[in-house]
Protein backbone atom coordinates (compact mmCIF):
# COMPACT_ATOMS: atom_id res chain seq x y z
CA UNK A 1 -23.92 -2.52 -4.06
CA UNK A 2 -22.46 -1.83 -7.02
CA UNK A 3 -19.16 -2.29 -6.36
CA UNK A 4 -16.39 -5.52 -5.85
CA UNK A 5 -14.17 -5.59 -3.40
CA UNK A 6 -10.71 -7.18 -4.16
CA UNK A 7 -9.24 -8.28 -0.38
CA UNK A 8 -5.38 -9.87 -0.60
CA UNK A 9 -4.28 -12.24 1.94
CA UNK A 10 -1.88 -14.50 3.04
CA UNK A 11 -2.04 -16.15 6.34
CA UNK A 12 -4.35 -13.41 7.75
CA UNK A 13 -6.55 -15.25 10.22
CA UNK A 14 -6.35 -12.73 12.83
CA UNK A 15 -7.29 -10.09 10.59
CA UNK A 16 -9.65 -11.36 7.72
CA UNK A 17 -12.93 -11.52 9.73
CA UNK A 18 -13.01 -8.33 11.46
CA UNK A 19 -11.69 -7.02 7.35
CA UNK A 20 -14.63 -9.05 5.68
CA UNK A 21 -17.19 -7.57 8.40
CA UNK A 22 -16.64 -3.96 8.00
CA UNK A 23 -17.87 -4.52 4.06
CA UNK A 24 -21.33 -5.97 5.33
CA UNK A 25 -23.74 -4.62 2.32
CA UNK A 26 -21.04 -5.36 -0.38
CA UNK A 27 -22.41 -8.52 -2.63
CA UNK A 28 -19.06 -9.10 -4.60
CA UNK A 29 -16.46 -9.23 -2.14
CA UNK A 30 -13.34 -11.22 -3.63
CA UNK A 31 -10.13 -13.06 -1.58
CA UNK A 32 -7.27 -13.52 -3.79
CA UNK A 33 -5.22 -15.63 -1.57
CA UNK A 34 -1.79 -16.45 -1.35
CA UNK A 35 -2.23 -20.46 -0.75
CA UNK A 36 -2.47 -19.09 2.88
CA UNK A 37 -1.79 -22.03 5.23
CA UNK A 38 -3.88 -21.29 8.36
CA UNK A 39 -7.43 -19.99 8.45
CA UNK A 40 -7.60 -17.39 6.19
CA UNK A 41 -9.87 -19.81 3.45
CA UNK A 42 -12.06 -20.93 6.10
CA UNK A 43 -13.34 -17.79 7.59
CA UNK A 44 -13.95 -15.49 4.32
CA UNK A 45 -15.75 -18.64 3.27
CA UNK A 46 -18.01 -18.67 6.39
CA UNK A 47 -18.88 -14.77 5.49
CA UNK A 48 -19.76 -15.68 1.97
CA UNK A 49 -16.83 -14.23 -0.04
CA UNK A 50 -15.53 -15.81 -3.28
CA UNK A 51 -11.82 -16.97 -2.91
CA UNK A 52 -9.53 -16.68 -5.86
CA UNK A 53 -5.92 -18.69 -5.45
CA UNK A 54 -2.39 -18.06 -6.37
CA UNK A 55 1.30 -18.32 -5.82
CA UNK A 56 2.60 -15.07 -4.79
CA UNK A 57 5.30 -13.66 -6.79
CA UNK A 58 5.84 -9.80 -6.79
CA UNK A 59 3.37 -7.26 -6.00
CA UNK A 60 2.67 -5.57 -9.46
CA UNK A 61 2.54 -8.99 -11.47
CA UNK A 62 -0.01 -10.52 -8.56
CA UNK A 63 -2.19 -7.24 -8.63
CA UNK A 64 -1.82 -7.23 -12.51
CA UNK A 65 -2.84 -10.65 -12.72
CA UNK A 66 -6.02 -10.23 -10.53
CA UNK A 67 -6.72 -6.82 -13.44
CA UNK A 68 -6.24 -9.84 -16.04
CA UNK A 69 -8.30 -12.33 -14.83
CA UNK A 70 -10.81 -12.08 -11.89
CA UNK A 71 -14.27 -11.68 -13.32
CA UNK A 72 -15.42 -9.15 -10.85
CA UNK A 73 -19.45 -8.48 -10.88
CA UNK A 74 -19.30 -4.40 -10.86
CA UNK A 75 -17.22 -2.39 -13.13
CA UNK A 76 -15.42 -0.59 -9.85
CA UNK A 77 -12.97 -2.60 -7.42
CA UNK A 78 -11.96 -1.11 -3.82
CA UNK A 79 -9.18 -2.94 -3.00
CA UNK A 80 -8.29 -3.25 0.96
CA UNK A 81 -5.74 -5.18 2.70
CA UNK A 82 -6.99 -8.14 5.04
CA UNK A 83 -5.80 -5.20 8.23
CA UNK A 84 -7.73 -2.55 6.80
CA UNK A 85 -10.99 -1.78 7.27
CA UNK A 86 -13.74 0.04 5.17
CA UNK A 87 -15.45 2.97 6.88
CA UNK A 88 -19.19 4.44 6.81
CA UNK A 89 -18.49 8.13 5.40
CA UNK A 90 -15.57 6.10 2.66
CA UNK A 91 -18.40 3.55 1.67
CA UNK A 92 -21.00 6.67 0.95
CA UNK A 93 -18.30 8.05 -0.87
CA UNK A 94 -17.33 5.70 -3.65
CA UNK A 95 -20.78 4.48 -3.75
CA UNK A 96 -22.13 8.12 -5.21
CA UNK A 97 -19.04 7.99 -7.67
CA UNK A 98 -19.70 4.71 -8.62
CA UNK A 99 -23.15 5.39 -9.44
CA UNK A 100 -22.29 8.99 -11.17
CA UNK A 101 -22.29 8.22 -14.56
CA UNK A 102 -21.07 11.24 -15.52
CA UNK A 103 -17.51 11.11 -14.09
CA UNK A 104 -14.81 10.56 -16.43
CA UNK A 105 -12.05 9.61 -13.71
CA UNK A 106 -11.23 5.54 -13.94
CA UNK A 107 -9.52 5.50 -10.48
CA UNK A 108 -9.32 7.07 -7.28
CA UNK A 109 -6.24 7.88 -4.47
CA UNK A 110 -7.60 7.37 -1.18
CA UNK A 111 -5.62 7.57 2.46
CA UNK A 112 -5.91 5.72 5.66
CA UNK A 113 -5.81 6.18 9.21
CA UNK A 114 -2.83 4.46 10.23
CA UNK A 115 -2.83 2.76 13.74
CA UNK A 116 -0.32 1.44 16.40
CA UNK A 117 0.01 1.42 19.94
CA UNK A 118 -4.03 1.80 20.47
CA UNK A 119 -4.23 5.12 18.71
CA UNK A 120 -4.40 7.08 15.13
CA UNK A 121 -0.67 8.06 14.26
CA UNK A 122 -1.77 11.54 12.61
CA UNK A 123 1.62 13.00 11.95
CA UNK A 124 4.42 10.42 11.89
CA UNK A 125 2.18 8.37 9.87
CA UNK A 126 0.30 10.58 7.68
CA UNK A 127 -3.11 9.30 5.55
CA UNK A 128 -0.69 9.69 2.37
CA UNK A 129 -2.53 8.88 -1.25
CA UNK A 130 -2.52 5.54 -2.78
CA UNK A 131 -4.65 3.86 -5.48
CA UNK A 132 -7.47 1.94 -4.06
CA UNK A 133 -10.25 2.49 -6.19
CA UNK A 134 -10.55 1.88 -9.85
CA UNK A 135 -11.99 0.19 -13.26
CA UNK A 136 -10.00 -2.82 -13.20
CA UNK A 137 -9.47 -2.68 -16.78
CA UNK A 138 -7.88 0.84 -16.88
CA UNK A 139 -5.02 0.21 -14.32
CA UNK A 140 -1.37 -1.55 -14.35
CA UNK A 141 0.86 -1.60 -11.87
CA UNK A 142 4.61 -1.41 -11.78
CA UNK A 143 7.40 -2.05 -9.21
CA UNK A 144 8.16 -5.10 -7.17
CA UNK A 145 6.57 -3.65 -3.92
CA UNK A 146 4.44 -0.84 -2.76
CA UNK A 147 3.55 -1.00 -6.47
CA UNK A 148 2.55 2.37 -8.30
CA UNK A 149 -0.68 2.76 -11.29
CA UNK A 150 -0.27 3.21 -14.37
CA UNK A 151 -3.68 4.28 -15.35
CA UNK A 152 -5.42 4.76 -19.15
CA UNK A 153 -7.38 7.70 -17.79
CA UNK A 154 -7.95 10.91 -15.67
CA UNK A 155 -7.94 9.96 -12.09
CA UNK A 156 -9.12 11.75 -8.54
CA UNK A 157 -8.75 11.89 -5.01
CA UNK A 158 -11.37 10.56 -2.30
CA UNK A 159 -11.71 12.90 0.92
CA UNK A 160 -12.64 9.84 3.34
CA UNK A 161 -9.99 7.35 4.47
CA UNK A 162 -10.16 4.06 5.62
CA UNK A 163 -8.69 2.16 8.47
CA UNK A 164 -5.28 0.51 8.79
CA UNK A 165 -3.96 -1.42 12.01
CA UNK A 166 -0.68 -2.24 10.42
CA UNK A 167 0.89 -3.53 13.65
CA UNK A 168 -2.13 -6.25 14.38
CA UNK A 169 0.32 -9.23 13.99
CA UNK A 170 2.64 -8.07 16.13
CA UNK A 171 6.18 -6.50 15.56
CA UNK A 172 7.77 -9.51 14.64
CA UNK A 173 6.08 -10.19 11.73
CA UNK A 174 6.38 -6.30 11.17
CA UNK A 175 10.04 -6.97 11.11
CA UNK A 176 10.00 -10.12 9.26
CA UNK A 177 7.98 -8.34 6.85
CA UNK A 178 9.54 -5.49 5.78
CA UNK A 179 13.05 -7.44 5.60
CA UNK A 180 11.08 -8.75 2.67
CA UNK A 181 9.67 -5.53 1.55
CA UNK A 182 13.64 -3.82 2.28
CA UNK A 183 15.17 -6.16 -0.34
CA UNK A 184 12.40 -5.63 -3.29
CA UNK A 185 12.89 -1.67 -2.26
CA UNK A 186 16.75 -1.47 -2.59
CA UNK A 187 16.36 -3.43 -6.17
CA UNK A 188 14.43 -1.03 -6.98
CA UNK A 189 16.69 1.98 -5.53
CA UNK A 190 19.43 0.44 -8.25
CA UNK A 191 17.26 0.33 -10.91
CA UNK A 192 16.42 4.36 -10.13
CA UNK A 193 20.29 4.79 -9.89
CA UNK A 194 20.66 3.65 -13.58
CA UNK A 195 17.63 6.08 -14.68
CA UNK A 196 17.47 9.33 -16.04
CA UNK A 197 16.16 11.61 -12.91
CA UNK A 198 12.86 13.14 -12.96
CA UNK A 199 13.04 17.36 -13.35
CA UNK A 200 13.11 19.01 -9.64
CA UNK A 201 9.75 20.52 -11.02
CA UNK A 202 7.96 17.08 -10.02
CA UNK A 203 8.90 17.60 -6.51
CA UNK A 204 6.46 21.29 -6.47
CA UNK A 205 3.80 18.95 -8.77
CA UNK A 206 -0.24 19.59 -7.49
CA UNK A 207 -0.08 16.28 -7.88
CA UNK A 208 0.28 14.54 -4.77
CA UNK A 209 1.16 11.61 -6.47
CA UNK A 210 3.80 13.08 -8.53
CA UNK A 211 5.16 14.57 -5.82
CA UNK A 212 5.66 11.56 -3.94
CA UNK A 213 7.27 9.67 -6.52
CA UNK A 214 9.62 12.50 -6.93
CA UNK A 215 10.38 12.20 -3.96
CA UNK A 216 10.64 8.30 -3.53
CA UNK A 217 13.17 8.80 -6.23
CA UNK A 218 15.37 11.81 -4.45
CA UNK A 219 15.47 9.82 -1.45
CA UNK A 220 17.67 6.68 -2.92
CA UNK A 221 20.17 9.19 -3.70
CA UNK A 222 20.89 11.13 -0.52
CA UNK A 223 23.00 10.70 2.22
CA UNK A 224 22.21 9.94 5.37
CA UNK A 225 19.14 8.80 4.51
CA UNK A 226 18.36 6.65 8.00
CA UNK A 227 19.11 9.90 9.52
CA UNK A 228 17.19 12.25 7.31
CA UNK A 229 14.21 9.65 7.60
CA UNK A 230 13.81 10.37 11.31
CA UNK A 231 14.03 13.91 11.44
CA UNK A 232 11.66 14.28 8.53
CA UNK A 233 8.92 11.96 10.29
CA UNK A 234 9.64 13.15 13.42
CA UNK A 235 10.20 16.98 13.17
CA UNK A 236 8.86 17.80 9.93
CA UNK A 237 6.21 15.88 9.82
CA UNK A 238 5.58 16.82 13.61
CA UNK A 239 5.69 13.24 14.88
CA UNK A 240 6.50 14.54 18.02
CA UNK A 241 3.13 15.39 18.41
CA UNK A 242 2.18 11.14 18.20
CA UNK A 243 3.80 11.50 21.27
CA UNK A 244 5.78 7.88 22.56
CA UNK A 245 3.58 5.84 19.93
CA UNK A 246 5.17 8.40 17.29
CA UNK A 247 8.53 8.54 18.56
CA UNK A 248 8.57 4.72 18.28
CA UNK A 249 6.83 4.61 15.08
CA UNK A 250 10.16 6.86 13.61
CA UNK A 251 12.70 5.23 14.87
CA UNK A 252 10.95 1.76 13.07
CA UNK A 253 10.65 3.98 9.91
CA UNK A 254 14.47 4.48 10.75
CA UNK A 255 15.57 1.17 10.82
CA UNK A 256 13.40 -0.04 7.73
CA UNK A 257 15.51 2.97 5.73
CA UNK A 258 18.47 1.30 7.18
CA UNK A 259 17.72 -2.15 5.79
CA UNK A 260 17.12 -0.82 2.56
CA UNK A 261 20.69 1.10 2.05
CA UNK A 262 22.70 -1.42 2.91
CA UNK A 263 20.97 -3.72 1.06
CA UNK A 264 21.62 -1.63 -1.67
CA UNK A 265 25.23 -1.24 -1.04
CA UNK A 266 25.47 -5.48 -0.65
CA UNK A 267 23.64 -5.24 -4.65
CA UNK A 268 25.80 -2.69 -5.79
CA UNK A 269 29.37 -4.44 -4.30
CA UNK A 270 27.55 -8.02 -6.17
CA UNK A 271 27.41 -6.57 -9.42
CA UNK A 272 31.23 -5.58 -8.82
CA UNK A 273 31.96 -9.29 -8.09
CA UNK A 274 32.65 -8.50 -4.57
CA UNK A 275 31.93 -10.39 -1.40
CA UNK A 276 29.51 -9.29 0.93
């Protein structure tokens, strides 16, 4: 097929097989690994991928590094996470672009269908748009996590999603995880702080994109953000229809939020030379 497949992973036995299977057809399917310390190697190796090592550091510098200096075999990357899976009507999809030589988009948002508790979380956990397909050598990325494209072209939106079983490790390494992920967010929150604010215009943007950075930025100034978190997930967004696997899936969103403003608050009383 005509297009790579970039897979990250570290420490992702449980997850990498059932990942690596759902791309059967794919002949350039590429692990860039983490030094993962359990199985990972092994079994992407047994399914004949091509395994690519290195330290992990940040998220844009390790995806920007894999732009830099993988030598993928097709000019178009789909990049998936080792708990994601691809998905019959996504892999028609991207295979007509790729083979379109007319289009003049370089990359492509695509959303997921985002699982936990056994079942699709439609409305507390939206699809969303994020950058998963693209010519590797019109893309950056910026931002320590959840990283955002910078890309040196027009760019488009896929209609088909793909799978994502976020939970599969369990919610302790959920938690463990995203006190990682809360730390990288609140440094960036206080770089935003120091930042000239985008126009409100960018929050009413046709650009889904735009308008989701807008408001990524909004929300790392507003009070009562843990609060405001909930009720957006789980009344505006209509979690409530989830039903308990929704109402859970909030009040995790909650506590994430949480992590991240007082983290920011410990930053911002550091730079004052205060104690924590």
């Amino acid at each position: 097929m005509s297009i790579s497949i970039l897979i990250l992973t570290l420490n992702e036995e449980p997850n990498i097989g059932a990942c690596i299977d759902s791309l059967a057809g794919f002949d350039d399917i590429v692990v860039f690994d983490s030094l993962s310390k359990d199985r990972t190697k092994e079994i992407a190796l047994a399914r004949g991928t091509r395994i690519v090592e290195r330290p992990f550091d940040n998220w844009a510098a390790h995806q920007n590094w894999a732009m830099d200096h993988i030598d993928f075999r097709h000019p178009w990357v789909f990049y998936l996470d080792a708990d994601e899976r691809m998905t019959p009507a996504l892999r028609a999809e991207i295979l007509a672009i790729a083979n379109d030589s007319s289009r003049t988009e370089v990359a492509y948002y695509c959303g997921r269908m985002n699982f936990f508790m056994g079942k699709w979380i439609r409305h507390a956990m939206p699809p969303g748009m994020i950058m998963r397909f693209f010519r590797p050598r019109s893309i950056r990325f910026e931002r320590l996590v959840n990283p955002v494209p910078v890309l040196s072209g027009p760019h488009g939106y896929l209609k088909n999603y793909f799978e994502h079983y976020n939970f599969s490790k369990g919610l302790t390494e959920w938690f463990d995880k995203h006190n990682k992920y809360s730390l990288f967010e609140a440094m960036e929150g206080m770089k935003l702080r120091g930042q000239q604010r985008a126009g409100i215009g960018a929050l009413f943007s046709r650009d889904s994109f735009a308008r989701r950075r807008a408001m990524k930025e909004l929300s790392f100034r507003l009070p009562f953000r843990t609060l405001l978190k909930f009720c957006y997930l789980y009344f505006v967004q209509r979690g409530f229809l989830d039903g308990h696997a929704g109402f859970t899936y909030c009040r995790l969103q909650a506590i994430y939020e949480y992590m991240i403003v007082v983290k920011m608050r410990e930053l911002a009383r550091a730079e004052k030379g205060l104690p924590s």
